[in-house]
N, C-alpha and C. Protein backbone atom coordinates (compact mmCIF):
# COMPACT_ATOMS: atom_id res chain seq x y z
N UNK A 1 -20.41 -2.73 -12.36
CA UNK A 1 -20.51 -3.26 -11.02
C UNK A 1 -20.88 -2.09 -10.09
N UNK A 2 -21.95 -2.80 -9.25
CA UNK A 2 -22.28 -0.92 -8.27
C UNK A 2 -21.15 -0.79 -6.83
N UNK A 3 -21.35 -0.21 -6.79
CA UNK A 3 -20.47 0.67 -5.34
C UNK A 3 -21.25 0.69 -4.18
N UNK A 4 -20.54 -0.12 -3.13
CA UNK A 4 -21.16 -0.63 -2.05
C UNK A 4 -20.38 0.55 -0.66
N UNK A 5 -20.93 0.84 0.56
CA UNK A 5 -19.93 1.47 1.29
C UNK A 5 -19.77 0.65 2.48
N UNK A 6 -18.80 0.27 3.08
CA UNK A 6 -18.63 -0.50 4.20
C UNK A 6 -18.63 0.41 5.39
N UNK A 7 -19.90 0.13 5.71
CA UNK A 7 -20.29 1.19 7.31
C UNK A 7 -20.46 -0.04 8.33
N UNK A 8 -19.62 1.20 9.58
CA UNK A 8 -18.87 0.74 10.92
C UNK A 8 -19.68 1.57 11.70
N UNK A 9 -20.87 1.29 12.79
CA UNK A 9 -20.96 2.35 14.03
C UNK A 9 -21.37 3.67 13.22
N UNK A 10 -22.13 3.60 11.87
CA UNK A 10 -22.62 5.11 11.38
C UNK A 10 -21.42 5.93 10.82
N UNK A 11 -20.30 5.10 10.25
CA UNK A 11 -19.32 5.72 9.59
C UNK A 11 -18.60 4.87 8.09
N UNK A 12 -18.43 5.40 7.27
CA UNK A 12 -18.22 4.88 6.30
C UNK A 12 -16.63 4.67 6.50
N UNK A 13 -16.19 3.50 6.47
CA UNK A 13 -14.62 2.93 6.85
C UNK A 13 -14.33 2.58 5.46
N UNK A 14 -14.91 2.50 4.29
CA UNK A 14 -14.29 2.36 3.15
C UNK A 14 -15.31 1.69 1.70
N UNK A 15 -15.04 1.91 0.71
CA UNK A 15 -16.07 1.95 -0.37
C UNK A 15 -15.59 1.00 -1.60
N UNK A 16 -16.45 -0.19 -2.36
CA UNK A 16 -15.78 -0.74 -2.72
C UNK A 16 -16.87 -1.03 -4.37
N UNK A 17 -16.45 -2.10 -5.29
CA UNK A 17 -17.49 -2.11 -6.43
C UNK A 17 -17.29 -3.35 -5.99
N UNK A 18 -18.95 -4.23 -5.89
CA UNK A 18 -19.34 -5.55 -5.84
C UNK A 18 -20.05 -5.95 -6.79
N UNK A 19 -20.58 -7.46 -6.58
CA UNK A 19 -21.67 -8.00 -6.89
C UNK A 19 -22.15 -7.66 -6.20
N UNK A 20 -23.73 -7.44 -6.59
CA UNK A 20 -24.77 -6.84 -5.76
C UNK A 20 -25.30 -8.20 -4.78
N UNK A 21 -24.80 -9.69 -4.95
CA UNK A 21 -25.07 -10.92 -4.43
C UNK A 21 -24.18 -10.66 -2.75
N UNK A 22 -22.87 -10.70 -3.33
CA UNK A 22 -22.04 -11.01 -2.06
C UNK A 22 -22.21 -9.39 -1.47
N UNK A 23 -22.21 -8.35 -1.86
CA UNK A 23 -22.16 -6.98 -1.18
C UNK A 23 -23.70 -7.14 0.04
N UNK A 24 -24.81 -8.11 -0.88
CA UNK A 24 -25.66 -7.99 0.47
C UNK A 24 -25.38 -9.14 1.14
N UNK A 25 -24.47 -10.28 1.48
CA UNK A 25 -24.21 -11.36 2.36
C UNK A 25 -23.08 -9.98 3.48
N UNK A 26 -22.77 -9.37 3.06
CA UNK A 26 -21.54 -8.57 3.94
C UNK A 26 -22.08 -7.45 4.31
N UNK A 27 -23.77 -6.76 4.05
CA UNK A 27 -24.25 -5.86 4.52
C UNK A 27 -23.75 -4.45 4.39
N UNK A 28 -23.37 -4.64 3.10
CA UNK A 28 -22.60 -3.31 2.57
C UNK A 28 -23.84 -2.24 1.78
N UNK A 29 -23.86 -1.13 1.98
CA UNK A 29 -24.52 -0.18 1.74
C UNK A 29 -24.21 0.36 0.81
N UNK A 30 -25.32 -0.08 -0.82
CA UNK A 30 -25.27 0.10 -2.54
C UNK A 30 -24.98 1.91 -2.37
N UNK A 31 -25.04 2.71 -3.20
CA UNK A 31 -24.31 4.01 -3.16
C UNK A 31 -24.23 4.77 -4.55
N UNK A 32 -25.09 5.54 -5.08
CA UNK A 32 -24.61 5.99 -6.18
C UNK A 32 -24.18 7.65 -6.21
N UNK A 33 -23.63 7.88 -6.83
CA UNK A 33 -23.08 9.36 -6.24
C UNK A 33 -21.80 9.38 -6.00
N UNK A 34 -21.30 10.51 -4.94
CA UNK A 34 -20.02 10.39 -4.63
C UNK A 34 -20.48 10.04 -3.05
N UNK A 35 -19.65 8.97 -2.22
CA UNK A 35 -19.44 8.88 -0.66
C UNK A 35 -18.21 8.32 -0.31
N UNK A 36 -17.57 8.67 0.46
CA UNK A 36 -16.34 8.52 0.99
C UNK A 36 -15.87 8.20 2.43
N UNK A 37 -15.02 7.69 2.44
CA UNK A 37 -14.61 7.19 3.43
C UNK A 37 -14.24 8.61 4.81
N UNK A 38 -15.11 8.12 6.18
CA UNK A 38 -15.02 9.41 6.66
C UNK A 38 -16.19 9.70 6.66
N UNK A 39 -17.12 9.58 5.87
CA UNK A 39 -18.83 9.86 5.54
C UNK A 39 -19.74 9.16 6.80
N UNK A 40 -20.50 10.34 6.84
CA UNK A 40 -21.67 9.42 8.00
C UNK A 40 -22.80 8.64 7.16
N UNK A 41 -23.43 7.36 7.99
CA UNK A 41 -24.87 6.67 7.97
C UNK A 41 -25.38 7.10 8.54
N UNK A 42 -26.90 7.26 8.34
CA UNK A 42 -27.93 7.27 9.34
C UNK A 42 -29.36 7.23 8.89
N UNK A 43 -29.70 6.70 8.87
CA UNK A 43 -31.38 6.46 8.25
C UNK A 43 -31.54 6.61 6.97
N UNK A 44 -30.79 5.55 6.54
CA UNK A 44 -30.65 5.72 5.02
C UNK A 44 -30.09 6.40 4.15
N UNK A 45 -29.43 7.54 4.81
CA UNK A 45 -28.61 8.09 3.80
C UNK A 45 -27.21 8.86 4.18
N UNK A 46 -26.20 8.88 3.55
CA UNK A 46 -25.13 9.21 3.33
C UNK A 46 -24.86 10.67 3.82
N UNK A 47 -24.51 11.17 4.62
CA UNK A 47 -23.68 12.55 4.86
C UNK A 47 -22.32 12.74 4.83
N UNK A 48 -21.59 13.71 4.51
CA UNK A 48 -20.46 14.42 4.61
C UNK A 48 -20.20 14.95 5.73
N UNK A 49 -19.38 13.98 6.97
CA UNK A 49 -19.14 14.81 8.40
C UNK A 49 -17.78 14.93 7.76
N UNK A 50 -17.04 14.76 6.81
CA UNK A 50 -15.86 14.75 7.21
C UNK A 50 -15.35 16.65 7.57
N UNK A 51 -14.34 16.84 8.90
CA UNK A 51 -14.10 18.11 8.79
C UNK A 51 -13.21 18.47 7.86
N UNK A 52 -13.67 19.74 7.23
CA UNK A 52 -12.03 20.45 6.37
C UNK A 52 -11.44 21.59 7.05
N UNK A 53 -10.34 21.56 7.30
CA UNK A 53 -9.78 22.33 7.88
C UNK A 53 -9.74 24.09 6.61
N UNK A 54 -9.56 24.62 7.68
CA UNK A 54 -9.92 26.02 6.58
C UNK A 54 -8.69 26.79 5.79
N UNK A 55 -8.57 26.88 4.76
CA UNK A 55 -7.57 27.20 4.09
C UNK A 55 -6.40 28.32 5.01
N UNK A 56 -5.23 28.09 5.14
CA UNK A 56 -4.52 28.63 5.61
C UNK A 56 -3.37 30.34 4.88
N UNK A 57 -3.68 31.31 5.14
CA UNK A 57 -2.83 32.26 4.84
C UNK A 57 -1.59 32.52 4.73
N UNK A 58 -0.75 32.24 3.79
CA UNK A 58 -0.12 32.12 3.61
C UNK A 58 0.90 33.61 3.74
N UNK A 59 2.00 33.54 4.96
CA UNK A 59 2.41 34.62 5.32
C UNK A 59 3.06 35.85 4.44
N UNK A 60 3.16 36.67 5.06
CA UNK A 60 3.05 38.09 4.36
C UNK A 60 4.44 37.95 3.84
N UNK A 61 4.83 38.48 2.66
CA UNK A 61 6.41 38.40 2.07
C UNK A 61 6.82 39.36 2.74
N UNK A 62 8.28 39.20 2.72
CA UNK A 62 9.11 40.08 3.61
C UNK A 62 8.91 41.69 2.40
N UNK A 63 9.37 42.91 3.34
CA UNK A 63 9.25 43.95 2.79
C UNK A 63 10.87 44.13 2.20
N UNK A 64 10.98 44.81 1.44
CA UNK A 64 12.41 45.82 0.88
C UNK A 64 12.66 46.00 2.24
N UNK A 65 12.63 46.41 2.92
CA UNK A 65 13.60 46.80 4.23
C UNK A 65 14.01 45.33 4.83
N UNK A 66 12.92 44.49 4.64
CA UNK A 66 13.41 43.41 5.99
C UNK A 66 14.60 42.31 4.74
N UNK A 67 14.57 42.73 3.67
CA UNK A 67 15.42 41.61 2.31
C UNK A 67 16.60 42.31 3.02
N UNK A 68 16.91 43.54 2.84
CA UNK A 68 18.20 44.51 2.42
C UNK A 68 18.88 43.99 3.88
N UNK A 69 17.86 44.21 5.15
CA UNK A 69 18.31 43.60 6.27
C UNK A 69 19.19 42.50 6.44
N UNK A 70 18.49 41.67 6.02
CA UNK A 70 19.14 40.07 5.68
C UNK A 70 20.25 40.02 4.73
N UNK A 71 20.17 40.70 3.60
CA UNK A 71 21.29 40.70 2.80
C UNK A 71 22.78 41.73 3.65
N UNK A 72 22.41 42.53 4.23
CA UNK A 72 23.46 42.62 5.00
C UNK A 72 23.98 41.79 6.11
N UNK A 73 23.10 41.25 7.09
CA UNK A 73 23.68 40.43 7.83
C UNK A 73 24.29 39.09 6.96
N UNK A 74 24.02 38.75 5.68
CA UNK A 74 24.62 37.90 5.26
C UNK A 74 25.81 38.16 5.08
N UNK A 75 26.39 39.09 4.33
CA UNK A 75 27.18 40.11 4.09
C UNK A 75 27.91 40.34 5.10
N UNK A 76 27.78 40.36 6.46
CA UNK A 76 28.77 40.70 7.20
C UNK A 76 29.21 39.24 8.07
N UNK A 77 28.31 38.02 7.50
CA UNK A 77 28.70 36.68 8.04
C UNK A 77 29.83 36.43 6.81
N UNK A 78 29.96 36.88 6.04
CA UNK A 78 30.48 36.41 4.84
C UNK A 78 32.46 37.05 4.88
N UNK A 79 31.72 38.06 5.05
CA UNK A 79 33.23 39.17 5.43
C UNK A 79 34.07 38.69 6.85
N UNK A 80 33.16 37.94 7.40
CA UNK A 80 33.56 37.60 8.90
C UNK A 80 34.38 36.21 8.29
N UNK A 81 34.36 35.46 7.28
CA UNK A 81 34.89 33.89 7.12
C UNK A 81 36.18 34.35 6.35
């Protein structure tokens, strides 16, 4: 069964497998490849607007000084109970 994309206003709102009969009574756009929901139309063919956000850095581990830090203030919450 082929893969139809249901485009809204030049945006792909969601992707489905039809009959190729009823997919053209509902004006769904045939598709082979990968397209996804989030995807632009426009003159026939399929783009990738979706944004990706850019991988995030994952913060710096604490140093030997800033652990030993913490392990003392634990240490003196501890002595305090």
């Amino acid at each position: 069964m082929p893969n139809y994309a249901i485009v809204e206003n030049g945006l792909v709102i969601n992707t489905v497998a039809a009959e190729p009969d009823y997919a053209a009574q509902q004006g769904w756009v045939k598709f082979d490849g990968e397209v996804g929901i989030g995807w632009g139309y426009a003159d026939g063919k399929f783009v990738d607007t979706r944004v990706i956000p850019p991988p995030v850095d994952a913060p710096p581990a604490p140093t030997k000084e800033e652990l030993l830090a913490q392990l003392q203030a634990i240490q003196a919450q501890i002595q305090a109970l």
